[in-house]
C-alpha atoms as a PDB file:
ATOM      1  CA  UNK A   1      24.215 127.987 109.423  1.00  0.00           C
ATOM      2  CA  UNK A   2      21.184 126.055 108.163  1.00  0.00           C
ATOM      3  CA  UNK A   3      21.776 123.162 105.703  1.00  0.00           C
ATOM      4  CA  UNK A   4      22.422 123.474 102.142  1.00  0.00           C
ATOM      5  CA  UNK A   5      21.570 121.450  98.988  1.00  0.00           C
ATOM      6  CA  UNK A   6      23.270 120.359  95.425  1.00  0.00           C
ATOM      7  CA  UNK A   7      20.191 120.532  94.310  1.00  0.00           C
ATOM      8  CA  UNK A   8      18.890 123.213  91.154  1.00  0.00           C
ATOM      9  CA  UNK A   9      16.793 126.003  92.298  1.00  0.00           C
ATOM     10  CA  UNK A  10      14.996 125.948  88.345  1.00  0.00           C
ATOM     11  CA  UNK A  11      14.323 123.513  85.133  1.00  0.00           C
ATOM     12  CA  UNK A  12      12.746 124.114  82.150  1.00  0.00           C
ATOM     13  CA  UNK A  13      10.520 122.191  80.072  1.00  0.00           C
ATOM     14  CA  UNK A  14      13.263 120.787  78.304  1.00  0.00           C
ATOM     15  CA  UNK A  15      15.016 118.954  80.848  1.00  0.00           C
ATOM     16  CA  UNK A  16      11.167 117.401  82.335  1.00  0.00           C
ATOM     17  CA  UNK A  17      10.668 116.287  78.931  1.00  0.00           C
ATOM     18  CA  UNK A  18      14.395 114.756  78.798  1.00  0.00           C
ATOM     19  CA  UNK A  19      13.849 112.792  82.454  1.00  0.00           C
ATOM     20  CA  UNK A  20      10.110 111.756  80.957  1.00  0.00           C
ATOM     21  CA  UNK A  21      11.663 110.253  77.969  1.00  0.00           C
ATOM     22  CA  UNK A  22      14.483 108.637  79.615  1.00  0.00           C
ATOM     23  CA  UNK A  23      11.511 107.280  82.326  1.00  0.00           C
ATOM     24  CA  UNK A  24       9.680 105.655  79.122  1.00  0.00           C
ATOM     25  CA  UNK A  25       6.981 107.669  80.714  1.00  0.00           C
ATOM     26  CA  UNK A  26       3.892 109.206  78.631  1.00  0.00           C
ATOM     27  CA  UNK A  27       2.919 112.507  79.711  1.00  0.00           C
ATOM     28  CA  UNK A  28      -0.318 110.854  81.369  1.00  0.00           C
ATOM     29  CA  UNK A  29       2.023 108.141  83.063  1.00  0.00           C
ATOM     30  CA  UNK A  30       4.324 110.915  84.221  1.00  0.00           C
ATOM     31  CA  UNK A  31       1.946 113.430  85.403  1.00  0.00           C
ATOM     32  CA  UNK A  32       0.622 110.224  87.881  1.00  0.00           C
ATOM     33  CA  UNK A  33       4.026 109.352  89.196  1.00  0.00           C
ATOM     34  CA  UNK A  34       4.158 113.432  89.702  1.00  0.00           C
ATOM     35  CA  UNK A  35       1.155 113.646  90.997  1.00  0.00           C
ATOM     36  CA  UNK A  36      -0.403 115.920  89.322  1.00  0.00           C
ATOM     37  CA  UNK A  37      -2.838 116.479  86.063  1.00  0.00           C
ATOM     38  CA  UNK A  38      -1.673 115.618  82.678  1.00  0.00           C
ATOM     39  CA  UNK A  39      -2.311 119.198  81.415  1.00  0.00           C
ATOM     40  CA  UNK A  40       0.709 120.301  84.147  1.00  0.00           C
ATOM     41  CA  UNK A  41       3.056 118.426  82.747  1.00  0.00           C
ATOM     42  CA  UNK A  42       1.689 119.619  79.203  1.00  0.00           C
ATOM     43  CA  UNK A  43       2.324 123.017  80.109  1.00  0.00           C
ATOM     44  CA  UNK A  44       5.656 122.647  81.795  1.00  0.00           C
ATOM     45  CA  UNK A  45       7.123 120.844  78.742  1.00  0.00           C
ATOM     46  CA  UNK A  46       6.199 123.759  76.386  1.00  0.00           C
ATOM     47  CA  UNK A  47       7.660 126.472  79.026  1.00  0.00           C
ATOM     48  CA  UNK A  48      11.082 128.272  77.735  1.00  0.00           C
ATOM     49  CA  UNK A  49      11.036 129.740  80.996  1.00  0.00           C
ATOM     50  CA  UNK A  50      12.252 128.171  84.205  1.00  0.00           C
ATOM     51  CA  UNK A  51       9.704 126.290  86.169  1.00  0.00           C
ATOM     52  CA  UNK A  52      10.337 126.166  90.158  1.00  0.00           C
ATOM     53  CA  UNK A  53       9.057 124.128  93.156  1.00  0.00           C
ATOM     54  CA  UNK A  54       8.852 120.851  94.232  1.00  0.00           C
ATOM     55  CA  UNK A  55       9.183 119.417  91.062  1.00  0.00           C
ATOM     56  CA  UNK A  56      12.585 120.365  90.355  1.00  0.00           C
ATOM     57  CA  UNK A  57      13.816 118.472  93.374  1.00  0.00           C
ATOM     58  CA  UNK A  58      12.011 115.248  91.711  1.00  0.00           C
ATOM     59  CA  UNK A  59      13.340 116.002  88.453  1.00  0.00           C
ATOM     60  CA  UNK A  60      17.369 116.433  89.835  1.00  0.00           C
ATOM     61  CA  UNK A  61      16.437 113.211  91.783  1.00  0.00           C
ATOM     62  CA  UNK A  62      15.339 111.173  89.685  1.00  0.00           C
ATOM     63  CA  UNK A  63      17.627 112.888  86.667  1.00  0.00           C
ATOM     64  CA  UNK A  64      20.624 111.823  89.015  1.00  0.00           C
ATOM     65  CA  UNK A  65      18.884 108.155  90.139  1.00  0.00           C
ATOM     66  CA  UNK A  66      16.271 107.324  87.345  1.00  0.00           C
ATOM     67  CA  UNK A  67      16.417 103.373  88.827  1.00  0.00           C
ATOM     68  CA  UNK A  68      14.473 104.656  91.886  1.00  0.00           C
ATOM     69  CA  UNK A  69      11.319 104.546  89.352  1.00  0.00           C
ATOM     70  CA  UNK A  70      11.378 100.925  89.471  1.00  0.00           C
ATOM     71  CA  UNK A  71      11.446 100.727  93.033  1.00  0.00           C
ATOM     72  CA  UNK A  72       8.177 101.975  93.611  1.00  0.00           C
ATOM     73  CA  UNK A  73       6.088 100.562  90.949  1.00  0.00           C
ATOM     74  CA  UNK A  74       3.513  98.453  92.301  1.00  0.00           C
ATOM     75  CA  UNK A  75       4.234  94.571  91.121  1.00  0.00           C
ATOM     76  CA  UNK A  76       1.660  92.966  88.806  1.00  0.00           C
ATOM     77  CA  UNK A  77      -1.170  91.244  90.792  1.00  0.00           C
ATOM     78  CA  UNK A  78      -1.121  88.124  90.088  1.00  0.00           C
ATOM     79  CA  UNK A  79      -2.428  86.504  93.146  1.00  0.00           C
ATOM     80  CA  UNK A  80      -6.238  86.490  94.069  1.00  0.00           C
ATOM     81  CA  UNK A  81      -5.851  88.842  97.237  1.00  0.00           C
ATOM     82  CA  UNK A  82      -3.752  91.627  97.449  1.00  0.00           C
ATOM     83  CA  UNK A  83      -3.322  93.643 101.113  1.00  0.00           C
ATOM     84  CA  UNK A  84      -1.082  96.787 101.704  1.00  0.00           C
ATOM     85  CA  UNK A  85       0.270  97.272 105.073  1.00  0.00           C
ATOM     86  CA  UNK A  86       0.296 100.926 105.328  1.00  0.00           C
ATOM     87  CA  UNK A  87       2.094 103.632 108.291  1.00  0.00           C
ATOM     88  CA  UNK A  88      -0.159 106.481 107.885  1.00  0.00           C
ATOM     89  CA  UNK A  89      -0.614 107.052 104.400  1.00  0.00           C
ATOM     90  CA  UNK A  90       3.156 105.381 102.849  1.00  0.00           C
ATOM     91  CA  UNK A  91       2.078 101.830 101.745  1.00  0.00           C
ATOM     92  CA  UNK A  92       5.799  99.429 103.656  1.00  0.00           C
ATOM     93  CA  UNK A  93       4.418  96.210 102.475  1.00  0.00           C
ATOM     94  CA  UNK A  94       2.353  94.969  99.550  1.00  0.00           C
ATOM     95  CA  UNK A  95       1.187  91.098 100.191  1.00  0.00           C
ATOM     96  CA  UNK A  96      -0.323  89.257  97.224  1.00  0.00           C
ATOM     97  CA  UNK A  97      -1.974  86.037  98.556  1.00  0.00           C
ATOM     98  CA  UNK A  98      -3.477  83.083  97.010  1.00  0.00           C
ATOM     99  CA  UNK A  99      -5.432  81.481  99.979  1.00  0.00           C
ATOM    100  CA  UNK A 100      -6.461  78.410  97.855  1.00  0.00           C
ATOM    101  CA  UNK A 101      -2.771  77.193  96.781  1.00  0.00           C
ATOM    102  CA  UNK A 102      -1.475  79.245  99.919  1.00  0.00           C
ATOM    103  CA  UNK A 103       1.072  81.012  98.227  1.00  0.00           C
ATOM    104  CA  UNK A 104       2.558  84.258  99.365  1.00  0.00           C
ATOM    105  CA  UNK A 105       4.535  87.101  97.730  1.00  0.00           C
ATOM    106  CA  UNK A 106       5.212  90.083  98.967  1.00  0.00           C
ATOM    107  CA  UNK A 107       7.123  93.567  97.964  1.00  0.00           C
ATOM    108  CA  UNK A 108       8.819  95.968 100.253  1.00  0.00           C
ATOM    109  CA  UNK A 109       8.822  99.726  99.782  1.00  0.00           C
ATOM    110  CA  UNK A 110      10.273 100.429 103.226  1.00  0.00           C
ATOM    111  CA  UNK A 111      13.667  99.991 104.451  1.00  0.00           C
ATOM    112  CA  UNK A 112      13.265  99.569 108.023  1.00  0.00           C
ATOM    113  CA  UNK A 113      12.241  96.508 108.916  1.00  0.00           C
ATOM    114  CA  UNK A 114      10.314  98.018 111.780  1.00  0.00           C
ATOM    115  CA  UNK A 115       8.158  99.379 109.418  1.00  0.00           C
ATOM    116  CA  UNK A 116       7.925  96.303 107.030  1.00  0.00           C
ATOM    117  CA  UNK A 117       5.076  93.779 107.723  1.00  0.00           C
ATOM    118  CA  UNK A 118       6.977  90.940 107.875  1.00  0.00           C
ATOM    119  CA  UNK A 119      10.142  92.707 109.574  1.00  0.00           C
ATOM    120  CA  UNK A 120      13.532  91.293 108.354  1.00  0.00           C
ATOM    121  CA  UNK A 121      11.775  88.447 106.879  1.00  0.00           C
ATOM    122  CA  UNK A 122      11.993  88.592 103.343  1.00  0.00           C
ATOM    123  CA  UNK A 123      10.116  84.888 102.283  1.00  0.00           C
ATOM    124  CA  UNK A 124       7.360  84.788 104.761  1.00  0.00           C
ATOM    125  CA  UNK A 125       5.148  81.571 104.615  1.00  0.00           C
ATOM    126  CA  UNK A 126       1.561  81.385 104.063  1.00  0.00           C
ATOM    127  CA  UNK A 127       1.534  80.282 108.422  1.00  0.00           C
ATOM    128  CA  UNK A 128       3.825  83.639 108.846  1.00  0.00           C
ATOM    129  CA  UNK A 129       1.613  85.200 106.670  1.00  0.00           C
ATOM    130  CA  UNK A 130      -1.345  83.610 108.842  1.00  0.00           C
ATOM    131  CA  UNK A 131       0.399  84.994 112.388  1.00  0.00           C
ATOM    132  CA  UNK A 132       0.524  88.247 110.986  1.00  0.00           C
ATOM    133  CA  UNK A 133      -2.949  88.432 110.195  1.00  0.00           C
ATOM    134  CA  UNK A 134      -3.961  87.229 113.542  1.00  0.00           C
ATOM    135  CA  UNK A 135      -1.668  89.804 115.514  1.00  0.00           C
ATOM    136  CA  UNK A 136      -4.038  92.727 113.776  1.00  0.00           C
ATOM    137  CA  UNK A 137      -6.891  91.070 115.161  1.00  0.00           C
ATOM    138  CA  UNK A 138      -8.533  91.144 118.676  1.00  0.00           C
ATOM    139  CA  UNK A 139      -7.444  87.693 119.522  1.00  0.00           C
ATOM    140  CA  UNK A 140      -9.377  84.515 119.367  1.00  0.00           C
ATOM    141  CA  UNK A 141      -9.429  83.733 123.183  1.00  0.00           C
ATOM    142  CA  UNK A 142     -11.227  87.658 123.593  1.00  0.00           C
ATOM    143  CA  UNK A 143     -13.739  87.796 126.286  1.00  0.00           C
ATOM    144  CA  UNK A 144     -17.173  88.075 124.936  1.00  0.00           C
ATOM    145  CA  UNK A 145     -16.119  87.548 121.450  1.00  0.00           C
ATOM    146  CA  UNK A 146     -19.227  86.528 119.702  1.00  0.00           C
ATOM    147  CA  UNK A 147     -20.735  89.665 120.931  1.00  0.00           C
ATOM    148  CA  UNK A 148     -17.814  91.751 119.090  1.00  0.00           C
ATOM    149  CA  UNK A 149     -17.899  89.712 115.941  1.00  0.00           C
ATOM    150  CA  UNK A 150     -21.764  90.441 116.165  1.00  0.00           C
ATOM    151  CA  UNK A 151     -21.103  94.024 116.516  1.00  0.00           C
ATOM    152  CA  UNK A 152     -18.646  93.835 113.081  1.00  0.00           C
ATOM    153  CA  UNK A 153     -21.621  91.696 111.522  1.00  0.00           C
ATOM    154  CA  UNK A 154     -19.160  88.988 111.249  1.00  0.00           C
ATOM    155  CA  UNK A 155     -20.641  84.810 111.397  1.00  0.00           C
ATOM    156  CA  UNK A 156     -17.197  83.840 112.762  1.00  0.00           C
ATOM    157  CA  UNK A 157     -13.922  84.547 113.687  1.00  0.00           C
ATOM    158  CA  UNK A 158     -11.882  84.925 110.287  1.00  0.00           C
ATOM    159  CA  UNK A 159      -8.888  87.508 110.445  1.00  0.00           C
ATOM    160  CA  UNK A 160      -8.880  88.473 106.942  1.00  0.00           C
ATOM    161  CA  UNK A 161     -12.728  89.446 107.590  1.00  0.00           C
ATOM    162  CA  UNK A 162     -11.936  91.165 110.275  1.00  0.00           C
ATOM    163  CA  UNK A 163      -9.651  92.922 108.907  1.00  0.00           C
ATOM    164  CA  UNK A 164     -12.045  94.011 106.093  1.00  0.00           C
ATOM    165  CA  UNK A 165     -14.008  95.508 108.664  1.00  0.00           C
ATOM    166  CA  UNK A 166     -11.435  97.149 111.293  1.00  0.00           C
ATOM    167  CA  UNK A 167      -8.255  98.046 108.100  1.00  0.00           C
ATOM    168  CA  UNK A 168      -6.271  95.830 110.941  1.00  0.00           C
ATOM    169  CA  UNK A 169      -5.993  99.523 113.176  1.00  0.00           C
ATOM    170  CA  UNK A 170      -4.739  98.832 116.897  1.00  0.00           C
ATOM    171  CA  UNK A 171      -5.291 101.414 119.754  1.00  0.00           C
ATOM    172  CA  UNK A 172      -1.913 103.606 119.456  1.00  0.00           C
ATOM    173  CA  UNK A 173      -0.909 102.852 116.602  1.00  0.00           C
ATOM    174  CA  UNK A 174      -0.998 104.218 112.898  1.00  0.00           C
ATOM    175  CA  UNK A 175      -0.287 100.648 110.903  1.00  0.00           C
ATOM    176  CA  UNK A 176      -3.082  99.656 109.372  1.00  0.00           C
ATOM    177  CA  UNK A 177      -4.688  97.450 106.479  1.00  0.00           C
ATOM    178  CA  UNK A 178      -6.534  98.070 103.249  1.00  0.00           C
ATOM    179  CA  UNK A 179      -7.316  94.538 101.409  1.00  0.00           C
ATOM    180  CA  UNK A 180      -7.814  94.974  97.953  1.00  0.00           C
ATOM    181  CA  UNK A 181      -9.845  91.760  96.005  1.00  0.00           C
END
């Protein structure tokens, strides 16, 4: 016997409307964290009739564990250079950097720590921060280097430039980098 779920098979408009309020979500906020278009969640809120699919699981969810919001919000940038450390498409690790003061903050979305850029480490340091950076580069000591930094159109080795060029991807692997300025 397969599985089964506490979960509803239907909502109505009534009880999207009742999670998006308790949210503190507008219906433009909402429909992004749904994602979907604004005039969706327009037109389930004015329903009287049940609404099914994904969506209801969301709604029981997050009806049941509204907190779980707050987890995934991105955090405020407030560092100069931001980079998410992605596994296919789920962002694990957003690092906010300030190279100049060399400060380093970072925000986990990811439970495993096999998944997390930084591991178990929670506080990295800007030189953790640094080794991390270097392990999604070709290394330093690479044979014929200046002809591969040539080929990226690179002037020298600089792993953060590198990375802008390459998203840090490795041969079998699916963690990469997008840098965000």
């Amino acid at each position: 016997m397969a599985d089964q779920y506490v979960i509803q098979k239907s909502i109505t408009g009534k009880d999207i409307k009742r999670l998006r309020e308790l949210l503190d979500m507008t219906q433009k906020e909402f429909a992004e964290f749904a994602n979907c278009s604004k005039r969706t969640v327009e037109n389930w809120e004015s329903k009287d009739e049940n609404i099914t699919g994904p969506i209801v699981t969301l709604v029981d969810i997050l009806t049941r564990k509204p907190e779980y919001v707050d987890k995934l919000k991105l955090p405020k940038d407030k560092l100069k250079l931001r980079l998410l450390y992605m596994f296919n498409n789920t962002i694990c690790t957003v690092i906010d950097v300030d190279e100049l003061t060399r400060q380093i903050s970072i925000h986990n979305y990811i439970d495993n720590p096999l998944y997390r850029a930084f591991g178990a480490n929670l506080e990295p340091t800007y030189e953790d921060y640094e080794e991390f950076l270097r392990s999604r580069c070709f290394p330093e000591t690479r044979d014929k280097i200046k002809l591969e930094l040539k080929r990226l159109d690179i002037p020298f080795y600089d792993p953060v430039m590198i990375i802008e060029k390459t998203e840090g991807r490795m041969a079998d692997d699916d963690f990469w980098i997008k840098i965000e300025r």
